[in-house]
C-alpha atoms as a PDB file:
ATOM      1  CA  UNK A   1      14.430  18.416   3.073  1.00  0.00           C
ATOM      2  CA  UNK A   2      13.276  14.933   2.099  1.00  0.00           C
ATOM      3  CA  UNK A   3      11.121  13.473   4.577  1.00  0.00           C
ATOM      4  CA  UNK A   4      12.827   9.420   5.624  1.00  0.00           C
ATOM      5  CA  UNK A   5      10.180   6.590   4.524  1.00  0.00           C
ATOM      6  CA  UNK A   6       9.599   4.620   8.181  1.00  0.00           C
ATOM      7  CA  UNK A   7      10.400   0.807   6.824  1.00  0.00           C
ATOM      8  CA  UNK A   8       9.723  -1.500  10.385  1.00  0.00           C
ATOM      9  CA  UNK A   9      12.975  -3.683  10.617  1.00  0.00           C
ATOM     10  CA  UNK A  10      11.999  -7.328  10.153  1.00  0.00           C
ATOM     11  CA  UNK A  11      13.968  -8.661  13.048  1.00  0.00           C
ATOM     12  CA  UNK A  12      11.296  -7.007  14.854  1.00  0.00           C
ATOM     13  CA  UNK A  13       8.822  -9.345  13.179  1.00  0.00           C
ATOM     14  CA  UNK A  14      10.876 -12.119  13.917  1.00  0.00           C
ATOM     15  CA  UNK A  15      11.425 -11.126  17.614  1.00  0.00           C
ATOM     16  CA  UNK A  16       7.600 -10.833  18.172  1.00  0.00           C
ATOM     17  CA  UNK A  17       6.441 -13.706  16.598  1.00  0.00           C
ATOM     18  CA  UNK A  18       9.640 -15.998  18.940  1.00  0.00           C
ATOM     19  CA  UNK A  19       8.039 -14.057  21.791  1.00  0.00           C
ATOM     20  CA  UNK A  20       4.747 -15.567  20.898  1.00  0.00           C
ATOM     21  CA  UNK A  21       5.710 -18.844  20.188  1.00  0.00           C
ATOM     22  CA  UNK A  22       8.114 -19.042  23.964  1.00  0.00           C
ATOM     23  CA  UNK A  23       5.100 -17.227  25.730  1.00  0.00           C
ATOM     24  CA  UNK A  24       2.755 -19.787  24.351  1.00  0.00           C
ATOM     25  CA  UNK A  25       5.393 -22.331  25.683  1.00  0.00           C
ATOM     26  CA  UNK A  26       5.034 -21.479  29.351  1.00  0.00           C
ATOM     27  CA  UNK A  27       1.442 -21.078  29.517  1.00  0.00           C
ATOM     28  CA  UNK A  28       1.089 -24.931  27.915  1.00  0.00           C
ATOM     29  CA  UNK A  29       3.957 -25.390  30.629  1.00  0.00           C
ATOM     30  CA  UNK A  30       1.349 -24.156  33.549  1.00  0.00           C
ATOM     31  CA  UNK A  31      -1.167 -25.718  31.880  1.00  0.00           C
ATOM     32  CA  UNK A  32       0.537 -28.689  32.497  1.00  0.00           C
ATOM     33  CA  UNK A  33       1.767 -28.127  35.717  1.00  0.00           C
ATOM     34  CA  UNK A  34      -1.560 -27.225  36.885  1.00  0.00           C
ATOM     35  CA  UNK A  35      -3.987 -30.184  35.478  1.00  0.00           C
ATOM     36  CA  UNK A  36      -1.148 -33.046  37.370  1.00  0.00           C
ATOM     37  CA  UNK A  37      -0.460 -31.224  40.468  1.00  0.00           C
ATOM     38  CA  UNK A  38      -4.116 -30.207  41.448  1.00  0.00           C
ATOM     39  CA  UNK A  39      -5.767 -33.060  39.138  1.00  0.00           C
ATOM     40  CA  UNK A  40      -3.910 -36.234  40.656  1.00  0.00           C
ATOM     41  CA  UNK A  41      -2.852 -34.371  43.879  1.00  0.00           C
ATOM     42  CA  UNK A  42      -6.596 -33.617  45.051  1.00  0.00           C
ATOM     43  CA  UNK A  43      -6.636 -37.287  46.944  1.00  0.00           C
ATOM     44  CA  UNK A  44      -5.727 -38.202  50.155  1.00  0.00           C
ATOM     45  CA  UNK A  45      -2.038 -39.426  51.002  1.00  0.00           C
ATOM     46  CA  UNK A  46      -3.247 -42.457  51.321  1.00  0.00           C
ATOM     47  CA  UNK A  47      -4.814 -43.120  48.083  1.00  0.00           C
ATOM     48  CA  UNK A  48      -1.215 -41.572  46.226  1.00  0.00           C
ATOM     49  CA  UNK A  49       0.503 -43.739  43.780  1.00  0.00           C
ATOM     50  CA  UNK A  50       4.222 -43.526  43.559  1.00  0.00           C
ATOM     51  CA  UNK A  51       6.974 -42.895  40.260  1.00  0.00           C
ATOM     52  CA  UNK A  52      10.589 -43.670  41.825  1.00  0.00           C
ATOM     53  CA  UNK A  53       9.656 -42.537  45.633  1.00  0.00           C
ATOM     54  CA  UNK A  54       7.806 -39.594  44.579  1.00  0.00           C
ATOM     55  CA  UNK A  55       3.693 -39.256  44.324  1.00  0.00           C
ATOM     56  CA  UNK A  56       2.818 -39.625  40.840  1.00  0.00           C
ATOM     57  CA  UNK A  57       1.396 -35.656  40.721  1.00  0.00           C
ATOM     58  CA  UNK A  58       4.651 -34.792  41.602  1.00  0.00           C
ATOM     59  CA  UNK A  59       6.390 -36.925  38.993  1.00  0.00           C
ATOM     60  CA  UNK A  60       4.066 -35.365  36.623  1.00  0.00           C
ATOM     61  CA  UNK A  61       3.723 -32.211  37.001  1.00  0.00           C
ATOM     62  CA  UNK A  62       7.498 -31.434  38.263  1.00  0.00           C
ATOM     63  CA  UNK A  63       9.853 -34.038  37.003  1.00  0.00           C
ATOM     64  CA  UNK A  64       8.211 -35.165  34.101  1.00  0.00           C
ATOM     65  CA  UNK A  65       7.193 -31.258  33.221  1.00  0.00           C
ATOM     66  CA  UNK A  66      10.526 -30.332  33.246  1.00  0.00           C
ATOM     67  CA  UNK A  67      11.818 -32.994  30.988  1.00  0.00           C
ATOM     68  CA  UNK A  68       9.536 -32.672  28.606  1.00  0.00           C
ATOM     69  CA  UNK A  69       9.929 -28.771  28.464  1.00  0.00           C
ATOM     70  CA  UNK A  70      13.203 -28.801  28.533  1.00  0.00           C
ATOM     71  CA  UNK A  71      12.642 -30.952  25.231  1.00  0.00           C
ATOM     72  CA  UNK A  72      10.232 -29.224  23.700  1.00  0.00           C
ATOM     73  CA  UNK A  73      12.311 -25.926  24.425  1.00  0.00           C
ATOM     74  CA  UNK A  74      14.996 -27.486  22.188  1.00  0.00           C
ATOM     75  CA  UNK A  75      13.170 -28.470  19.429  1.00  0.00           C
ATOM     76  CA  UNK A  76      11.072 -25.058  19.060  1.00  0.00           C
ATOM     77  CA  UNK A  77      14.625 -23.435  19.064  1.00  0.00           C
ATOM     78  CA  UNK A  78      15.959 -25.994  16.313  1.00  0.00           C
ATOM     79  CA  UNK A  79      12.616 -26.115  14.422  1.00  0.00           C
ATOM     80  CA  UNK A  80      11.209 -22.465  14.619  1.00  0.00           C
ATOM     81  CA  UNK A  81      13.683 -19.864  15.880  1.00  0.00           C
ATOM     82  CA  UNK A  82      16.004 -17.589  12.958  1.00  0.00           C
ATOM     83  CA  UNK A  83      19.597 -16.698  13.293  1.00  0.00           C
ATOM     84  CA  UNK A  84      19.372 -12.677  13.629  1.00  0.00           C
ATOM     85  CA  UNK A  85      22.563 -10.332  12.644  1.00  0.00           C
ATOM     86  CA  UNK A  86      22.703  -7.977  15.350  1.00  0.00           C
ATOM     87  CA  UNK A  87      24.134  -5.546  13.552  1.00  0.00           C
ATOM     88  CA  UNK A  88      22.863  -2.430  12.130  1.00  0.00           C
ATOM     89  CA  UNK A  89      21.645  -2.314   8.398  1.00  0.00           C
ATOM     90  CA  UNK A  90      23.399   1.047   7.949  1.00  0.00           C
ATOM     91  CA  UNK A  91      26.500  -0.197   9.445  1.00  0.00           C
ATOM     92  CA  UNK A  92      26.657  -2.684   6.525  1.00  0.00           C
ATOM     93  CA  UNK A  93      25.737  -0.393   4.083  1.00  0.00           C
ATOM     94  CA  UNK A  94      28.878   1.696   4.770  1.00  0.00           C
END
């Protein structure tokens, strides 16, 4: 009997290194979340400049965040993700 040759299916490569890229993604995302709501929000009330009603740490680190996220989301899906057939190899094959 003829032993099968394991070949690693490259969507898995593909899969991986998306994983990488979206995990990388939200730690930048905490990063920046992090550094505007504990950097600028570490002063008193008082001292608090405001973006449209809102202190600017919040603007920053919430509002702005997300827009900028949301953003960068879409262009890393445009830019860096691959269409992948989610079919079978074999099933084409045959």
């Amino acid at each position: 009997m003829k032993e099968k040759q394991f070949r690693e299916d490259p969507r898995f490569r593909i899969a991986n290194r998306e994983a990488l890229w979206g995990i990388g993604l939200a730690i930048l995302n905490f990063i920046w979340w992090f550094a505007f709501a504990y950097g600028l929000g570490r002063k008193p009330p008082e001292e608090y400049t405001y973006i449209f009603g809102f202190p600017a740490w919040f603007f920053y680190s919430c509002i702005g965040g997300f827009i900028i996220f949301s953003i960068l989301v879409y262009v890393m899906v445009k830019l860096f993700f691959t269409e992948v057939p989610f079919e079978d190899r074999k099933e084409e094959s045959e």
